[in-house]
Protein backbone atom coordinates (compact mmCIF):
# COMPACT_ATOMS: atom_id res chain seq x y z
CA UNK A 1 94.81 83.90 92.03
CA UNK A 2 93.67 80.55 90.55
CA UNK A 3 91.61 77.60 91.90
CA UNK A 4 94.15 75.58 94.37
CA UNK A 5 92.06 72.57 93.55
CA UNK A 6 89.24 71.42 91.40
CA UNK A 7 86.81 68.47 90.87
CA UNK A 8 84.14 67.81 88.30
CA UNK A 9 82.10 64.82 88.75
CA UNK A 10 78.68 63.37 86.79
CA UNK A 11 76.47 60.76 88.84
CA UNK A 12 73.35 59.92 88.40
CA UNK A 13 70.19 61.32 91.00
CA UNK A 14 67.02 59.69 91.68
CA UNK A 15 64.20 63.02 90.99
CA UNK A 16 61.20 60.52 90.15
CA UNK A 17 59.19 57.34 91.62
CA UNK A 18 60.65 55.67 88.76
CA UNK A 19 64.02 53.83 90.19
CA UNK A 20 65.46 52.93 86.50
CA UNK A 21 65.33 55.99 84.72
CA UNK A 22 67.24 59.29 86.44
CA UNK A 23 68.85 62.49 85.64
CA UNK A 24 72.38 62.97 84.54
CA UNK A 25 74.13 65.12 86.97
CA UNK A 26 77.72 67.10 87.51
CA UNK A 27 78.91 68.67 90.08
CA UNK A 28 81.89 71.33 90.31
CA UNK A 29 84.07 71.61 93.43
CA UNK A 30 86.72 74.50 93.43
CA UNK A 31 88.77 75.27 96.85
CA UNK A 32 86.19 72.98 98.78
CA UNK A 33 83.59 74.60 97.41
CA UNK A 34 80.57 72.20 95.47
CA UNK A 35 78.50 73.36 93.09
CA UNK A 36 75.75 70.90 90.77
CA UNK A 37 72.78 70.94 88.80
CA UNK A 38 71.39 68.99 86.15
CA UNK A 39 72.49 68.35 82.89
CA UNK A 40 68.77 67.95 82.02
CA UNK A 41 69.98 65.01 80.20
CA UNK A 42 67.69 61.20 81.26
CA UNK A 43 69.72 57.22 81.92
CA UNK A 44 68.90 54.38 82.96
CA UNK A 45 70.57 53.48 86.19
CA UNK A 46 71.43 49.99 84.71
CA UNK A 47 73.34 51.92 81.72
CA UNK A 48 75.67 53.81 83.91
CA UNK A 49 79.29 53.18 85.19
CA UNK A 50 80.07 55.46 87.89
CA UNK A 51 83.96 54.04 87.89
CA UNK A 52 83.97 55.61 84.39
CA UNK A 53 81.36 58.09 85.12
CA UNK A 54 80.05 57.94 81.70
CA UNK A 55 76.75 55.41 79.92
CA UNK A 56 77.59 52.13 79.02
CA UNK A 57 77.78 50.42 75.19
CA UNK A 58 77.93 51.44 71.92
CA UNK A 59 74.89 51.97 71.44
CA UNK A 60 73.54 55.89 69.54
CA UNK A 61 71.91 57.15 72.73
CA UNK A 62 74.74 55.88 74.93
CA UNK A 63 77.84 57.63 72.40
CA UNK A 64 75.52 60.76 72.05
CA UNK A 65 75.27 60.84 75.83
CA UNK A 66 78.80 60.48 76.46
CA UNK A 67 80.10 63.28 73.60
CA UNK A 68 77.67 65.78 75.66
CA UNK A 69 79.68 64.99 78.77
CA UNK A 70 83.01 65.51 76.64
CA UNK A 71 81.93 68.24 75.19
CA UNK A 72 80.75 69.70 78.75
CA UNK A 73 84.42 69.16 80.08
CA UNK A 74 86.14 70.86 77.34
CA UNK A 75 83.50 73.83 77.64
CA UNK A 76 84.70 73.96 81.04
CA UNK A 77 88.19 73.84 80.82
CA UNK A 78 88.05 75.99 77.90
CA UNK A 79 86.52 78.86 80.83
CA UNK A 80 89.00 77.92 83.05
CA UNK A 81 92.24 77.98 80.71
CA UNK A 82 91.02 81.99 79.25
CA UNK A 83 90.26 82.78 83.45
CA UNK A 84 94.03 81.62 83.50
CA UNK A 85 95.42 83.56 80.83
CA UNK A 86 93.75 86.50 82.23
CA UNK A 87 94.67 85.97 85.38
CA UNK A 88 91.21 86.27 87.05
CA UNK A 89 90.30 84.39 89.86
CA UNK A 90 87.14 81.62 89.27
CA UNK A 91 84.88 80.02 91.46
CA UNK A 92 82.38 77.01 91.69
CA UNK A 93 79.21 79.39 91.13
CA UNK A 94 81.36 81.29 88.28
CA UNK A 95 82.16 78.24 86.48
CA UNK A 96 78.48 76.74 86.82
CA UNK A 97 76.94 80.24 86.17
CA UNK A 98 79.00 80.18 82.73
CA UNK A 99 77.85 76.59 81.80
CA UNK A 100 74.64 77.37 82.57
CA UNK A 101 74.46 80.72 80.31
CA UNK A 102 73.71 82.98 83.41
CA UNK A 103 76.19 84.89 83.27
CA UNK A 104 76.33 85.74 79.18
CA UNK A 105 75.83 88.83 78.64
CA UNK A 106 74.19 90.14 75.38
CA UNK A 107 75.72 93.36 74.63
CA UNK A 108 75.36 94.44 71.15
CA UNK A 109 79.06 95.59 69.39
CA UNK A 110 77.39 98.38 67.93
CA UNK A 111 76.26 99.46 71.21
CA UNK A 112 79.19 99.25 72.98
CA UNK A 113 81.27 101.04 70.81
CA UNK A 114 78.83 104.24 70.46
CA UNK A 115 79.03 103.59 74.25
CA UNK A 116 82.71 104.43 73.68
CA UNK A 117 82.45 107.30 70.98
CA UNK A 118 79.78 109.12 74.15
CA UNK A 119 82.20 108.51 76.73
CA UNK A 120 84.76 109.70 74.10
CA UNK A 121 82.73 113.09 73.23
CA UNK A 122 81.94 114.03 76.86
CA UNK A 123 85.66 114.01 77.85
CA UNK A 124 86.97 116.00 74.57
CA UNK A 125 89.62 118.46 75.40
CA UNK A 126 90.40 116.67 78.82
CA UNK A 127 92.50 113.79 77.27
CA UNK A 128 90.54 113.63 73.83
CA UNK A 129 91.37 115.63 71.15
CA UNK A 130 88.53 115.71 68.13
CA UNK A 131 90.50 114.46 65.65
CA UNK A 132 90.52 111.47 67.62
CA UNK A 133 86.96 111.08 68.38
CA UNK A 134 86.57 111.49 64.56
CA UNK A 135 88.75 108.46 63.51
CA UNK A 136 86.12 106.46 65.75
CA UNK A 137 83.12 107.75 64.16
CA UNK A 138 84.59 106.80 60.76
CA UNK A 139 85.36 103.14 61.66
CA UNK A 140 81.88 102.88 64.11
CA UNK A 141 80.21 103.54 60.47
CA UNK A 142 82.10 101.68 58.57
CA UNK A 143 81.26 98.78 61.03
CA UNK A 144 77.41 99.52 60.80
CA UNK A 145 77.84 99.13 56.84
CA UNK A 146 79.60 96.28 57.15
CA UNK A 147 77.10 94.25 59.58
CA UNK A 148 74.37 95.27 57.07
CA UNK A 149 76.11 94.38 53.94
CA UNK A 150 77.19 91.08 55.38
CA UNK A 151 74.63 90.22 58.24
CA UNK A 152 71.46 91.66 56.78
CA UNK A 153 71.18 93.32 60.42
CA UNK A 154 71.22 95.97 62.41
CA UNK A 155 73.38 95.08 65.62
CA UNK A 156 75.69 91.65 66.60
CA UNK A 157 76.43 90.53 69.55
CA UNK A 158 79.93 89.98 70.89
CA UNK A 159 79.72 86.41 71.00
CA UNK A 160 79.01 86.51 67.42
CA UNK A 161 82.31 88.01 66.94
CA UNK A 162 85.26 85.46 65.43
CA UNK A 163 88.85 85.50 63.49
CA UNK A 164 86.95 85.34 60.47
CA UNK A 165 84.80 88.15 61.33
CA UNK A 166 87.48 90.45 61.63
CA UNK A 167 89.43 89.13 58.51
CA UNK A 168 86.07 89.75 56.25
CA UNK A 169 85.66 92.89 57.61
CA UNK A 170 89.15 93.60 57.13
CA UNK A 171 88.45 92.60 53.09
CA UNK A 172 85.25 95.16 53.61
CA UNK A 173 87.14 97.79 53.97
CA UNK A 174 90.04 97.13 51.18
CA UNK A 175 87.44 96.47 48.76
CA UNK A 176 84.10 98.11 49.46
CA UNK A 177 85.37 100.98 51.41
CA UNK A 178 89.20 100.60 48.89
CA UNK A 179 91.30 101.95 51.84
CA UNK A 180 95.07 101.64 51.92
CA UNK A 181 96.37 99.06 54.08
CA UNK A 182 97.80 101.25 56.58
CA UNK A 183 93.88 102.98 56.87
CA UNK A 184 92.77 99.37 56.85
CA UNK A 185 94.60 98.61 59.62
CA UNK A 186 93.75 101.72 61.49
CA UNK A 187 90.20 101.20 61.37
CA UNK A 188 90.94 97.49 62.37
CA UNK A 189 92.93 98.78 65.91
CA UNK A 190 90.24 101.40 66.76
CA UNK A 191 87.44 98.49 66.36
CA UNK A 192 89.90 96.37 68.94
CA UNK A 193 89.88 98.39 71.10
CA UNK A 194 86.24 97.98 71.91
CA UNK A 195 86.85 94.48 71.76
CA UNK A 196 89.27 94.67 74.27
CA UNK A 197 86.86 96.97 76.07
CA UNK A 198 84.40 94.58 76.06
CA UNK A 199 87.20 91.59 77.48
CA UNK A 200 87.39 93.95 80.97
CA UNK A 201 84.08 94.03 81.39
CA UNK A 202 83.74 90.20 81.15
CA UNK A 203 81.27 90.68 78.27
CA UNK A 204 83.10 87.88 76.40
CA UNK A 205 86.04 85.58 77.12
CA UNK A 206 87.91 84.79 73.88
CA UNK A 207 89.78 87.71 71.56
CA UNK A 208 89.02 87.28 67.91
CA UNK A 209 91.63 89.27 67.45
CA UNK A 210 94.24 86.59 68.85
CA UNK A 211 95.57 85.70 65.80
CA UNK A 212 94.76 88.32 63.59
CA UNK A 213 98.00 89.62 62.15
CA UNK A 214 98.51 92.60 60.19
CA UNK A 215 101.90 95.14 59.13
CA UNK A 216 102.05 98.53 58.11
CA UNK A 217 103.55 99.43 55.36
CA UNK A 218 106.33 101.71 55.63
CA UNK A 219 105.93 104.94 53.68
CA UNK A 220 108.37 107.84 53.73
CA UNK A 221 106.55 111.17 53.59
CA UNK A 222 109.09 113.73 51.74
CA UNK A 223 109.57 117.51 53.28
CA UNK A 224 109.52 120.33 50.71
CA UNK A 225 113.48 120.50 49.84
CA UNK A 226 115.03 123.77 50.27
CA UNK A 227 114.22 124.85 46.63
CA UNK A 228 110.90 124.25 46.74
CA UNK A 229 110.25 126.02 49.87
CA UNK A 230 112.32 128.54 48.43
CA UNK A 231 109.52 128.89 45.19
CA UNK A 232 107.02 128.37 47.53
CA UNK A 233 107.55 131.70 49.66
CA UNK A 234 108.45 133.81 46.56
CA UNK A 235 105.11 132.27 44.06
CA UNK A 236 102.65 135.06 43.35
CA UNK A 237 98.86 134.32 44.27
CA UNK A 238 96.16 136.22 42.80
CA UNK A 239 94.01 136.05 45.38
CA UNK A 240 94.18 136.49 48.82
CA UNK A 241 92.80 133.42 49.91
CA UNK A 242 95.54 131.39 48.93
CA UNK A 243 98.45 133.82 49.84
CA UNK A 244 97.21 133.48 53.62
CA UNK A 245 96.91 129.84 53.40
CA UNK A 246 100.82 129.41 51.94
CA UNK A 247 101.71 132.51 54.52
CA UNK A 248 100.30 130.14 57.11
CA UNK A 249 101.92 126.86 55.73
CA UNK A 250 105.71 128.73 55.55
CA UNK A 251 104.93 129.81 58.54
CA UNK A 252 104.39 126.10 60.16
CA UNK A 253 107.88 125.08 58.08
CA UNK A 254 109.61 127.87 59.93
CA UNK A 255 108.57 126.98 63.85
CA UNK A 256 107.61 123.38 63.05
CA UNK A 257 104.18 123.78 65.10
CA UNK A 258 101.34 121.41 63.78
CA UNK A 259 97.94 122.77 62.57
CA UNK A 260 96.11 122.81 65.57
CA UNK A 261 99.08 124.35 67.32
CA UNK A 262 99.44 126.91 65.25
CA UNK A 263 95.46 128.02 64.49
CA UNK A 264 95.70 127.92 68.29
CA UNK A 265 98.96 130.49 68.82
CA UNK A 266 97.55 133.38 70.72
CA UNK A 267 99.65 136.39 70.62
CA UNK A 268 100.78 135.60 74.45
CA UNK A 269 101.99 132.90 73.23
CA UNK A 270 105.15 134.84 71.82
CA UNK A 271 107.36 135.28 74.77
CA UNK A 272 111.18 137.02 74.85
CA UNK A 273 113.67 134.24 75.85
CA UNK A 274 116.87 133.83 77.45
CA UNK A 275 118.59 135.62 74.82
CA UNK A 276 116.30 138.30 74.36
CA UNK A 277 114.94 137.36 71.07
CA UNK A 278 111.05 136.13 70.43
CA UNK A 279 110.45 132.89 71.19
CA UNK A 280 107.28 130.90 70.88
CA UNK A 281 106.28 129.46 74.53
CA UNK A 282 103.30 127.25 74.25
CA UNK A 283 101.84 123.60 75.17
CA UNK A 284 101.19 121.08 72.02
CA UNK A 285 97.67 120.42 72.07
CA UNK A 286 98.04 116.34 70.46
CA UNK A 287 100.53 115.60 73.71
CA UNK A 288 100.78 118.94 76.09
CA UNK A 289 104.43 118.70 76.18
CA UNK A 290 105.46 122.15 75.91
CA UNK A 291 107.29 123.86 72.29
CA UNK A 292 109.99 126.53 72.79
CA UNK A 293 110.58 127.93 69.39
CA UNK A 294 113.02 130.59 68.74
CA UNK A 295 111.05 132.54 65.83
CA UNK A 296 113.55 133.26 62.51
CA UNK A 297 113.05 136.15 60.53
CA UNK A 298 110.79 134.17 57.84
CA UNK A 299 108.36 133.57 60.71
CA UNK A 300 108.63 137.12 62.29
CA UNK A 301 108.21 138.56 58.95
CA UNK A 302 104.41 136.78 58.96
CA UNK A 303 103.65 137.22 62.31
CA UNK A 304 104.08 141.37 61.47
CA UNK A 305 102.09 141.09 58.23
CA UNK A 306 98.77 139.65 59.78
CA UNK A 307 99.13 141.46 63.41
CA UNK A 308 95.97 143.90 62.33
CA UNK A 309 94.10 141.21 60.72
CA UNK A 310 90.31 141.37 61.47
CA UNK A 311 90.31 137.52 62.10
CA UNK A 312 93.34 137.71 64.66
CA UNK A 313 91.98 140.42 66.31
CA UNK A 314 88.87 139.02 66.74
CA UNK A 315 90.42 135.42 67.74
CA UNK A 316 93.24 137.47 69.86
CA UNK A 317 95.26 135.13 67.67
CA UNK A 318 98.29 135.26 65.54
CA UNK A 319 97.56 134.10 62.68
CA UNK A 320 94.22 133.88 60.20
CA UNK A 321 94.36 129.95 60.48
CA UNK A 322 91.27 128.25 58.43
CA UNK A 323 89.74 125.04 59.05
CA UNK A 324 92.12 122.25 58.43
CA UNK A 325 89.78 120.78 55.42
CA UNK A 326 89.86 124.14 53.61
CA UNK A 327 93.71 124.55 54.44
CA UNK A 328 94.29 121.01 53.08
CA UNK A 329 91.66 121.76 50.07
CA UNK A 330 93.47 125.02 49.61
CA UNK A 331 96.99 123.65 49.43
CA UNK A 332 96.41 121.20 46.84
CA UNK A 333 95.41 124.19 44.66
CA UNK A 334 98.36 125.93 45.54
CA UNK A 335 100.95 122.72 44.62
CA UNK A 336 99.03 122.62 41.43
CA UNK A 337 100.11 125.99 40.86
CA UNK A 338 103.48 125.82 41.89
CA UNK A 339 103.58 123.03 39.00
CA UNK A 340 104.52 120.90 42.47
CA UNK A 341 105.03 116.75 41.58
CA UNK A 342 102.94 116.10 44.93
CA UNK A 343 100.38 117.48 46.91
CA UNK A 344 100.57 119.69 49.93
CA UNK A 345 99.37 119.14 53.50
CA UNK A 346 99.78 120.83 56.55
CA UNK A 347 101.92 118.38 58.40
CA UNK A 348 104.51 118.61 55.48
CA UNK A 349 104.77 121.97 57.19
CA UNK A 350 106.09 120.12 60.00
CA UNK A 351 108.34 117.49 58.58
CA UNK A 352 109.61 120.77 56.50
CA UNK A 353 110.95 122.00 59.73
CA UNK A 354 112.27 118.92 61.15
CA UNK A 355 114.15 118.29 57.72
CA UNK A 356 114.86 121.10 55.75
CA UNK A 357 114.79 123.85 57.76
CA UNK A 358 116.95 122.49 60.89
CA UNK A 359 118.54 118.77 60.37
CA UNK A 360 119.57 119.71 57.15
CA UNK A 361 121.58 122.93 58.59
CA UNK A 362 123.71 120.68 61.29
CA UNK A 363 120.72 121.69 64.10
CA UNK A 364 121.57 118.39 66.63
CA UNK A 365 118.76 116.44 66.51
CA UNK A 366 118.13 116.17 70.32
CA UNK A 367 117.34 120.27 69.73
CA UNK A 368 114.99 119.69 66.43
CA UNK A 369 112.99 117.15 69.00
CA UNK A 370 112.55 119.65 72.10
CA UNK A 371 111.51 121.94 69.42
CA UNK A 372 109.26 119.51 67.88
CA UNK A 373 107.78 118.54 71.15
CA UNK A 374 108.88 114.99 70.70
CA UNK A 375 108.91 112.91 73.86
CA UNK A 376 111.34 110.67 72.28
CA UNK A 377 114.59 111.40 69.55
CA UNK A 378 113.02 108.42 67.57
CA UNK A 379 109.93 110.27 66.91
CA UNK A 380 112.60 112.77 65.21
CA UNK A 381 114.40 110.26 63.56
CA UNK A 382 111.14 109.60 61.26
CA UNK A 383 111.37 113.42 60.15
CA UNK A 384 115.41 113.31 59.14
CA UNK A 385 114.88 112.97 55.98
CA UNK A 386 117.85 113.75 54.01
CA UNK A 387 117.18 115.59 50.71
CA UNK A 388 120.06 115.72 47.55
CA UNK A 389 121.65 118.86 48.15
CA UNK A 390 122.82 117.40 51.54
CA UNK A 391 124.08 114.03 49.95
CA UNK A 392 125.82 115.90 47.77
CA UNK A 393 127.60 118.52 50.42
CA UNK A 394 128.47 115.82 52.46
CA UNK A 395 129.84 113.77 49.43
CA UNK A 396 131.62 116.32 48.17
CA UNK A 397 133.19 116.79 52.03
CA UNK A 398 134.10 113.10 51.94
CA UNK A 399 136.05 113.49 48.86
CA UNK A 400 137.87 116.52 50.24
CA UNK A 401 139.34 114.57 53.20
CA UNK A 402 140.09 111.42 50.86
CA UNK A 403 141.99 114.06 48.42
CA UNK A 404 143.95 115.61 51.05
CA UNK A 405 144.70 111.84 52.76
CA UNK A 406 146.14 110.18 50.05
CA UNK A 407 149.81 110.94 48.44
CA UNK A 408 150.38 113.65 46.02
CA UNK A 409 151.39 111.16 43.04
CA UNK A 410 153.03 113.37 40.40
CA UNK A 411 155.53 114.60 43.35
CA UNK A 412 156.12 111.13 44.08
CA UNK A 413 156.80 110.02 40.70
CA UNK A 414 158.94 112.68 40.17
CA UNK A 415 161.09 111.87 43.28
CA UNK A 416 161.32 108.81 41.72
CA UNK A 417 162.88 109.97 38.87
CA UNK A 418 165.30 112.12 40.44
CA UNK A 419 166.55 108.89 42.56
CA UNK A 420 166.74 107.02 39.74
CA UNK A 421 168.76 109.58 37.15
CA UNK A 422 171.37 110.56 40.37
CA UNK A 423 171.79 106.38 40.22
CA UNK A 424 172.66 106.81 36.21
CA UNK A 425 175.19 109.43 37.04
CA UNK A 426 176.96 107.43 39.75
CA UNK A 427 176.99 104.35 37.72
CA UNK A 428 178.38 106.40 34.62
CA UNK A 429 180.92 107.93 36.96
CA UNK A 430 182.34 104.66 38.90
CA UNK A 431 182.84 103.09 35.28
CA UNK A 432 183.63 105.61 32.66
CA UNK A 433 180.49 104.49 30.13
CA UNK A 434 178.48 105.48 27.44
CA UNK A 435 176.25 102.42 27.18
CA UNK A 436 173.57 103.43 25.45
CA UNK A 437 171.42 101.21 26.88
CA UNK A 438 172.05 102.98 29.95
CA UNK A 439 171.46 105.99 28.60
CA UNK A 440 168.01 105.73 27.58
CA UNK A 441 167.33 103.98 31.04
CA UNK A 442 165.73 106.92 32.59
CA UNK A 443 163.34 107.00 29.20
């Protein structure tokens, strides 16, 4: 709760034998509560309008006297307006503590956010995953660069930290570092956060980031379509290397489980379901919502091929997963091969799944996203991406149903014609004619 009332007053104080010249002081009351000191600043008593509470005449000392005192009151109100915002309580000695500098507090950004990445690495695997703690290592180093390149220095502290800070560093890492703007942008959230960090624990007042504005650009990454998958699984490797990587990846299109999930997948993770057919019953690792998979035959097939592997035997896992670099570094070898127009990762394993495999085969989506372990259907949205052969089923569907709506117009012409040559006759008949005219009517 806020200050119910405040006062700020300057007056001058007698602290010498001499009675003209004395010291400028102010005093702070909040809730009743006073608070003054010195502005260290010297006036003669002669020179001073308490009414106005500020020197008299234009002369250079007396205007450079009063713009300290103006300046002094916006400083202050400044504290109190980003106390308000926050909506943390001040107080006389808080307000005179900050004016006075006692309560600034020189934490380096550097610092802090290694701080962070510690706290970060001594909590991995209860609410941390690596991955994460990675992304902050890249953009705490990046930052270091940065500081150097433009500071000439080893450390900054927060109060050194501005808009235009964060929009040069911002150009750092476009340029320097050439990152995409949705990278860019990444790096710039992870490095707020220790701002914002830094905010709670009162190290500084003011965001830099306030009006920092940045948007992500939208960018659709493709599944493999069904014919593509389809070379995938069938392409012979020469070595063996790279047929247990793409056994691995078409396994991960097949169950939709991510990397980590999947170089995870003990053997008791495979479970019999309700309908007595294998099922994989596990726990994501990103999220630790759980992922019932029933296993199709493409998957089953792999799980039997690799059951007496050294590696899974050893691991007690069920498949011969690599590291995700050499799975990544491994799978751009194999798109080369496969003459692919892209490169291969292993979450377009996953997308795969969510596309190809299921949306595109009438699964509901609400299943695909229990599947997926999505905690939301608009997480699953982003993987319905619909590929050509589906347009072009459900085109060719559409133009079925318009077909079979609309009239049958050679029957309907030919009613016509009936009508219209059983009108002939009748006419013929009521008047005994031959006009040819009328003949050639029905031409």
């Amino acid at each position: 709760m806020l200050e119910s009332s405040f006062g700020l007053a300057f007056f001058l104080k007698r602290t010498s034998n001499n009675s003209k010249i004395r010291t400028v002081y102010f005093r702070i009351t909040i809730d009743g509560v006073p608070k003054e000191t010195s502005t260290k600043r010297k006036w003669e008593a002669t020179r001073w309008d308490q009414k106005t509470e500020r020197a008299i005449g234009t002369k250079e000392d007396a205007k450079a006297l009063n713009f300290f005192l103006d300046t002094l009151i916006i400083k202050i109100n400044e504290y109190k307006t980003e106390n308000m915002y926050s909506g943390k309580p001040i107080t006389a000695q808080k307000v005179m503590d900050y004016i006075l500098g006692k309560n600034t507090n020189r934490a380096k950004v550097l610092e802090e956010f290694q701080k962070h990445n510690d706290e970060m690495t001594a909590l991995l695997g209860k609410g941390y995953a690596k991955g994460t703690l990675d992304r902050f290592t890249i953009t705490i180093n990046h930052l270091k660069a940065f500081i150097r390149l433009k500071f000439n220095a080893q450390d900054l502290e927060f109060s050194d930290l501005n808009l235009a800070f964060i929009k040069d560093f911002e150009f750092y890492l476009r340029s320097v570092r050439n990152c995409s703007n949705n990278t860019t942008l990444k790096y710039i959230a992870n490095f707020k956060k220790i701002v914002l960090r830094a905010i709670d624990h009162e190290v500084i007042l003011k965001d830099p980031f306030k009006n920092f504005k940045g948007k992500k650009s939208k960018i659709i990454k493709k599944p493999l379509s069904t014919q593509e998958l389809y070379e995938l699984e069938r392409h012979y490797f020469s070595t063996d290397r790279l047929n247990v990587v793409r056994d691995v990846f078409v396994f991960q299109c097949y169950t939709g489980l991510a990397y980590i999930d999947v170089y995870q997948l003990k053997k008791t993770d495979i479970k019999v379901g309700i309908d007595k057919q294998s099922w994989i019953m596990s726990e994501r690792q990103k999220t630790g919502s759980s992922t019932n998979v029933p296993l199709l035959p493409q998957a089953l097939k792999i799980i039997e091929k690799y059951k007496d592997h050294p590696l899974c035997i050893q691991r007690g896992t069920v498949l011969p997963v690599a590291s995700n670099q050499k799975m990544n570094e491994y799978l751009k070898e194999i798109a080369l091969l496969c003459a692919f127009p892209f490169t291969l990762n292993t979450h377009m394993a996953r997308r795969t799944f969510g596309s190809t495999v299921t949306l595109q085969n009438n699964v509901p989506i609400n299943v695909v996203k229990e599947m997926l372990g999505h905690s939301s259907v608009k997480q699953t949205e982003a993987y319905a991406i619909t590929e050509q052969l589906t347009v072009g089923r459900e085109m060719a569907l559409l133009n079925e149903r318009i077909n079979k709506s609309k009239p049958n117009m050679c029957e309907s012409d030919a009613a016509i014609l009936r009508r219209l040559e059983k009108e002939i006759e009748d006419i013929k008949k009521k008047y005994n004619v031959s006009d040819p005219h009328l003949l050639n009517l029905k031409n």
